[in-house]
PDB file of N, CA and C in Angstrom:
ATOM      1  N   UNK A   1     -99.873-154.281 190.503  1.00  0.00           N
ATOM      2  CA  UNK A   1    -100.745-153.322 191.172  1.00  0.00           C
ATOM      3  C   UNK A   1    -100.088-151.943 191.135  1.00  0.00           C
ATOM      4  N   UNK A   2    -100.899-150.677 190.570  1.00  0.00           N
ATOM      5  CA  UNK A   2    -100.468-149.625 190.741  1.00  0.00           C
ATOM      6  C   UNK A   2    -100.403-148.469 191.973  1.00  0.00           C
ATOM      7  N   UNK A   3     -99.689-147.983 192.343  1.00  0.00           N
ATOM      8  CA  UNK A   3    -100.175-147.294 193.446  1.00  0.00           C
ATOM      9  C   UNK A   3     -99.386-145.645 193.139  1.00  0.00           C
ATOM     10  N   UNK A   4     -99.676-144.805 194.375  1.00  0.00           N
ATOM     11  CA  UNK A   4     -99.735-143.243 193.692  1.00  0.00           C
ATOM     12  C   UNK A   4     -99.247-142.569 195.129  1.00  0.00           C
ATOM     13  N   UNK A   5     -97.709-141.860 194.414  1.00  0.00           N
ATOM     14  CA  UNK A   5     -97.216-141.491 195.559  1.00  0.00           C
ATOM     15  C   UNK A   5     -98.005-140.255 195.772  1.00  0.00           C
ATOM     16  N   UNK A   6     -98.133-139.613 196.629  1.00  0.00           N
ATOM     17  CA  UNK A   6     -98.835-137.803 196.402  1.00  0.00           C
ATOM     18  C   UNK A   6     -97.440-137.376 197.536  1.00  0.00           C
ATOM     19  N   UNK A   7     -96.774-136.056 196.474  1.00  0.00           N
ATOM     20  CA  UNK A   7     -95.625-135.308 197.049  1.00  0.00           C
ATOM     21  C   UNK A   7     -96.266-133.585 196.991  1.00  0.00           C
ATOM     22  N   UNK A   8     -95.257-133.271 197.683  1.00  0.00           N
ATOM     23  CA  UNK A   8     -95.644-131.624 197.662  1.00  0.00           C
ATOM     24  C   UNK A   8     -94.083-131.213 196.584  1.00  0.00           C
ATOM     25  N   UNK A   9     -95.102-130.194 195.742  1.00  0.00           N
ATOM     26  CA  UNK A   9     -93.920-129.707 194.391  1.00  0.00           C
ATOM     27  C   UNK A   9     -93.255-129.299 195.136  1.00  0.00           C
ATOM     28  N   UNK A  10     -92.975-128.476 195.911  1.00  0.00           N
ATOM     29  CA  UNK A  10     -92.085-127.396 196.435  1.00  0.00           C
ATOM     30  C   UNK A  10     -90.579-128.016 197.273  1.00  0.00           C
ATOM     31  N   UNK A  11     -91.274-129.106 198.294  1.00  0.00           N
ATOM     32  CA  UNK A  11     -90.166-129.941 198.572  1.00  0.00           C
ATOM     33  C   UNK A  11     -89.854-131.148 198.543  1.00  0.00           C
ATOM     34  N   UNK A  12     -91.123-132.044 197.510  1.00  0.00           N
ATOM     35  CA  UNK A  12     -90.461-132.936 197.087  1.00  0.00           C
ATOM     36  C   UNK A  12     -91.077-134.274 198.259  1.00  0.00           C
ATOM     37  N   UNK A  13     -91.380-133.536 199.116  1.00  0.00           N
ATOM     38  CA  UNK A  13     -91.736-134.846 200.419  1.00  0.00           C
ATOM     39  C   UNK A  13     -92.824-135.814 200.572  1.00  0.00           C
ATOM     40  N   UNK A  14     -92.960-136.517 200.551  1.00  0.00           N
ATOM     41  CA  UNK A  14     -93.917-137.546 199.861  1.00  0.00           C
ATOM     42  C   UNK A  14     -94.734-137.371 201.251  1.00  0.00           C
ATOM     43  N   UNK A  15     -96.014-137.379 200.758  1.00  0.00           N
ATOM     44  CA  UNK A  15     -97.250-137.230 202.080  1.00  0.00           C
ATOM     45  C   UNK A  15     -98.177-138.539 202.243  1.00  0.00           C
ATOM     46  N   UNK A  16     -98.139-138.990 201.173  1.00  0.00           N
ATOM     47  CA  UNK A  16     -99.251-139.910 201.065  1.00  0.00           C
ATOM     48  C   UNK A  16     -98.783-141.289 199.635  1.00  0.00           C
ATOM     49  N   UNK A  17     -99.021-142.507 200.275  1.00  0.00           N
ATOM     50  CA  UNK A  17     -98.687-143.737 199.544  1.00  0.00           C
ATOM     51  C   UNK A  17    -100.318-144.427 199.467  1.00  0.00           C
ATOM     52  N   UNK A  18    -100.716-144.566 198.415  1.00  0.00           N
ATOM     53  CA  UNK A  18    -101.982-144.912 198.250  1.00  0.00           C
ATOM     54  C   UNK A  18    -102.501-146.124 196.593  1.00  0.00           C
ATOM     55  N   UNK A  19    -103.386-147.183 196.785  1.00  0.00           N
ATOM     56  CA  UNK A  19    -103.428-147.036 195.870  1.00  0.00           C
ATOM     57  C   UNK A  19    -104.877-146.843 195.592  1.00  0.00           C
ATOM     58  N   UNK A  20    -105.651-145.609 195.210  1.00  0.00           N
ATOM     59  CA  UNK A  20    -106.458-145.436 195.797  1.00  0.00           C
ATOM     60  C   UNK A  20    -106.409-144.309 194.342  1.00  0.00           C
ATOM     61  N   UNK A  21    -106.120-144.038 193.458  1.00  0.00           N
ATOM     62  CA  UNK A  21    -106.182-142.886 192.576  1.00  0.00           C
ATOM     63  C   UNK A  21    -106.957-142.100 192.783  1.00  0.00           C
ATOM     64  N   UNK A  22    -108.337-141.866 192.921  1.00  0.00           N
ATOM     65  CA  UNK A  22    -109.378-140.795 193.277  1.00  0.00           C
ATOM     66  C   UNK A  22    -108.631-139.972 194.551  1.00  0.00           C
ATOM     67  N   UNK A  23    -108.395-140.742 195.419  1.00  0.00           N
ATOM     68  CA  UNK A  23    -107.665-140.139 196.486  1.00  0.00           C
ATOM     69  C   UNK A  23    -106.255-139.553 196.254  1.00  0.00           C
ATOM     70  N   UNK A  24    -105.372-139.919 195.775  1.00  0.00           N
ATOM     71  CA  UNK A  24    -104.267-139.018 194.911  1.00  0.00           C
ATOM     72  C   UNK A  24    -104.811-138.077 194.235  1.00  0.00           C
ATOM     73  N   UNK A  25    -105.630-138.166 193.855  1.00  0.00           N
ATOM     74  CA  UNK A  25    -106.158-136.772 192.466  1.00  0.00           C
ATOM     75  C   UNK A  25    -106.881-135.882 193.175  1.00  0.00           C
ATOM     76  N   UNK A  26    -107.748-136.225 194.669  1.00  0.00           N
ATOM     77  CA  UNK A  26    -108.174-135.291 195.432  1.00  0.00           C
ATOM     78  C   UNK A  26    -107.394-134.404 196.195  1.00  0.00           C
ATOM     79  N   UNK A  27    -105.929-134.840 196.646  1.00  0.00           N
ATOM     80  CA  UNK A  27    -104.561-134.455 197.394  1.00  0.00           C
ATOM     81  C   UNK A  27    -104.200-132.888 196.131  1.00  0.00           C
ATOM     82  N   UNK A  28    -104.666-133.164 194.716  1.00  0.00           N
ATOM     83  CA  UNK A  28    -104.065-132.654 193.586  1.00  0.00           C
ATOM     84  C   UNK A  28    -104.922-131.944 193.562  1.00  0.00           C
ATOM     85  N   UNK A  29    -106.590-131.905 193.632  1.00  0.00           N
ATOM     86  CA  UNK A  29    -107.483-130.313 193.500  1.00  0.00           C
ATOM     87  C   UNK A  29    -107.627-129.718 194.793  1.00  0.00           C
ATOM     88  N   UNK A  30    -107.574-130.477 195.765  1.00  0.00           N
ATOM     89  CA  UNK A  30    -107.666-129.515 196.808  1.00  0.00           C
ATOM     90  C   UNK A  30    -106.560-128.926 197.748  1.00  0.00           C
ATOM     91  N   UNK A  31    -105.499-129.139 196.687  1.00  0.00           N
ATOM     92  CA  UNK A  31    -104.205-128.871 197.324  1.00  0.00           C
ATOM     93  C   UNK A  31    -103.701-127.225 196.499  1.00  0.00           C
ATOM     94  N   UNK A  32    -104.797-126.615 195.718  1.00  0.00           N
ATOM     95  CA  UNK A  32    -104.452-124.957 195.492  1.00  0.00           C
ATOM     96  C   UNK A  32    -102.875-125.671 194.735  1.00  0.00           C
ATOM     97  N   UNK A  33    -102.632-126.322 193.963  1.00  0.00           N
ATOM     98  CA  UNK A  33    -100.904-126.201 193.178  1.00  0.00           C
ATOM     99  C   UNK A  33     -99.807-126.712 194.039  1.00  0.00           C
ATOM    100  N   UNK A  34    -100.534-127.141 195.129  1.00  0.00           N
ATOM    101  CA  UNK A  34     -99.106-127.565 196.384  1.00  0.00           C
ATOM    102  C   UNK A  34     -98.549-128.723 195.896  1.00  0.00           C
ATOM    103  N   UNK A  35     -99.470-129.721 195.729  1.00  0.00           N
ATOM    104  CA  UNK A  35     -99.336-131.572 195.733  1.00  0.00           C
ATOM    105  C   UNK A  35     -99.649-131.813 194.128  1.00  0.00           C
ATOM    106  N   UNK A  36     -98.668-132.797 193.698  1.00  0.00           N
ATOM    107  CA  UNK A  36     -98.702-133.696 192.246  1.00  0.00           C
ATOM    108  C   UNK A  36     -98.724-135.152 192.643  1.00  0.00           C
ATOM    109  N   UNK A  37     -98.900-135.599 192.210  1.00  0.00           N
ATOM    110  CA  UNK A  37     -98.690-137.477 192.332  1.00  0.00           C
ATOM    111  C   UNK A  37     -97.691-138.095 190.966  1.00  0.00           C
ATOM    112  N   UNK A  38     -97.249-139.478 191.283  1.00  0.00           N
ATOM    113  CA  UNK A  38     -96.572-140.150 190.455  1.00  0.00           C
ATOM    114  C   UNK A  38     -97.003-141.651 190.795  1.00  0.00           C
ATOM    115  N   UNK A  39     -97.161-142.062 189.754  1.00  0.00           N
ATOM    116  CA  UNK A  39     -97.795-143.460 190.026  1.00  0.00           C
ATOM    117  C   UNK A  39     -97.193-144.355 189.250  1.00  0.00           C
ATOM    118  N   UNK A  40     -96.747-145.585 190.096  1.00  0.00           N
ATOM    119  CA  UNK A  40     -95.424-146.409 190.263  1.00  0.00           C
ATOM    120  C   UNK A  40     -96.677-148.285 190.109  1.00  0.00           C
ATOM    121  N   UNK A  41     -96.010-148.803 189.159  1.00  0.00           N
ATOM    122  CA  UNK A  41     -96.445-150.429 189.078  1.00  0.00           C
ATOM    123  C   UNK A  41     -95.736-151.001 189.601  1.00  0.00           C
ATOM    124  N   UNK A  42     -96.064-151.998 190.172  1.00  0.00           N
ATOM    125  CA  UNK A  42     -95.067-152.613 191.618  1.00  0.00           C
ATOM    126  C   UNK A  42     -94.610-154.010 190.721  1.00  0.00           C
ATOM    127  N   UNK A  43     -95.221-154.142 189.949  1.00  0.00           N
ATOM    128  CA  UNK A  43     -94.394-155.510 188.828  1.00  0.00           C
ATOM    129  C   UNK A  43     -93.638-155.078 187.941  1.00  0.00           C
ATOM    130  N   UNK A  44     -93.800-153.828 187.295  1.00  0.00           N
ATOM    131  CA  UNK A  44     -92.917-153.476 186.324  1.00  0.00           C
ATOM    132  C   UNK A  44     -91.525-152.727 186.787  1.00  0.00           C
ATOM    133  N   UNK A  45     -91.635-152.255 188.138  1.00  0.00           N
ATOM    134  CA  UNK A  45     -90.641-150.723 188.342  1.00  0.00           C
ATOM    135  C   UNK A  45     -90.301-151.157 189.627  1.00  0.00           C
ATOM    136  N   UNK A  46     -89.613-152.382 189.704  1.00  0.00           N
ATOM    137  CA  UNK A  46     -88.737-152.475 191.203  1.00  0.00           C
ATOM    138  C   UNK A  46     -87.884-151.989 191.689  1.00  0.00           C
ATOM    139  N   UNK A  47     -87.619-150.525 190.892  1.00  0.00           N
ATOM    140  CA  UNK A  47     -86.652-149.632 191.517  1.00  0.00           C
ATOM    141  C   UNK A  47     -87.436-148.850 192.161  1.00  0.00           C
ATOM    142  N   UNK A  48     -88.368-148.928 192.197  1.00  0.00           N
ATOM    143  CA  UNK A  48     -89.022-147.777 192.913  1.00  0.00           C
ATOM    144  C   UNK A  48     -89.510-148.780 194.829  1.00  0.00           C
ATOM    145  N   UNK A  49     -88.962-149.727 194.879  1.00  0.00           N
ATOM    146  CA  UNK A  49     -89.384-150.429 196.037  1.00  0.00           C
ATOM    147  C   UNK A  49     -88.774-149.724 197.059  1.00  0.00           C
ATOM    148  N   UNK A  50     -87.716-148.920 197.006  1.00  0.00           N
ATOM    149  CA  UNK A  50     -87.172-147.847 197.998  1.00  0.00           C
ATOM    150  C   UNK A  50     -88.351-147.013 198.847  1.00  0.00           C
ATOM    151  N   UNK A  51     -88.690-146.700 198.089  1.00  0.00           N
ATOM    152  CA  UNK A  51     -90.234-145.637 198.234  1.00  0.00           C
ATOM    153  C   UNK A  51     -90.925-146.162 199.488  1.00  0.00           C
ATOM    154  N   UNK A  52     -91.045-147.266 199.459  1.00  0.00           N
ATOM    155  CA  UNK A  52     -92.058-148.275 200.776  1.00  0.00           C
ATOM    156  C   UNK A  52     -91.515-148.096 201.902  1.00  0.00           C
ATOM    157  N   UNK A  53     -90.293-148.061 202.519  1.00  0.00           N
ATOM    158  CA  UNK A  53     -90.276-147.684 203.787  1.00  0.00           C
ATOM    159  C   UNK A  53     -90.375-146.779 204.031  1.00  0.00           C
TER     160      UNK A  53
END
């Protein structure tokens, strides 16, 4: 299952854990350049299991 962190460029701070893509990509147009996302597979990339708490 994929899911989609949404961070703010500037500092990096993760706002939103979703897996919900439309909703990550809405964080990304109505965020004026603030917010990007990165989207993490939870079977392939178990280094990224840090992220969850």
């Amino acid at each position: 299952m994929t899911y989609f962190l949404v961070f703010e460029k500037e500092t990096g701070k993760v706002i939103d854990k979703t897996f919900d893509q439309e909703k990550a990509f809405a964080y990304v147009l109505n965020g004026n350049g603030k917010y990007d996302y990165l989207s993490f597979d939870e079977r392939k990339d178990k280094s990224s299991s840090f992220f969850l708490s």
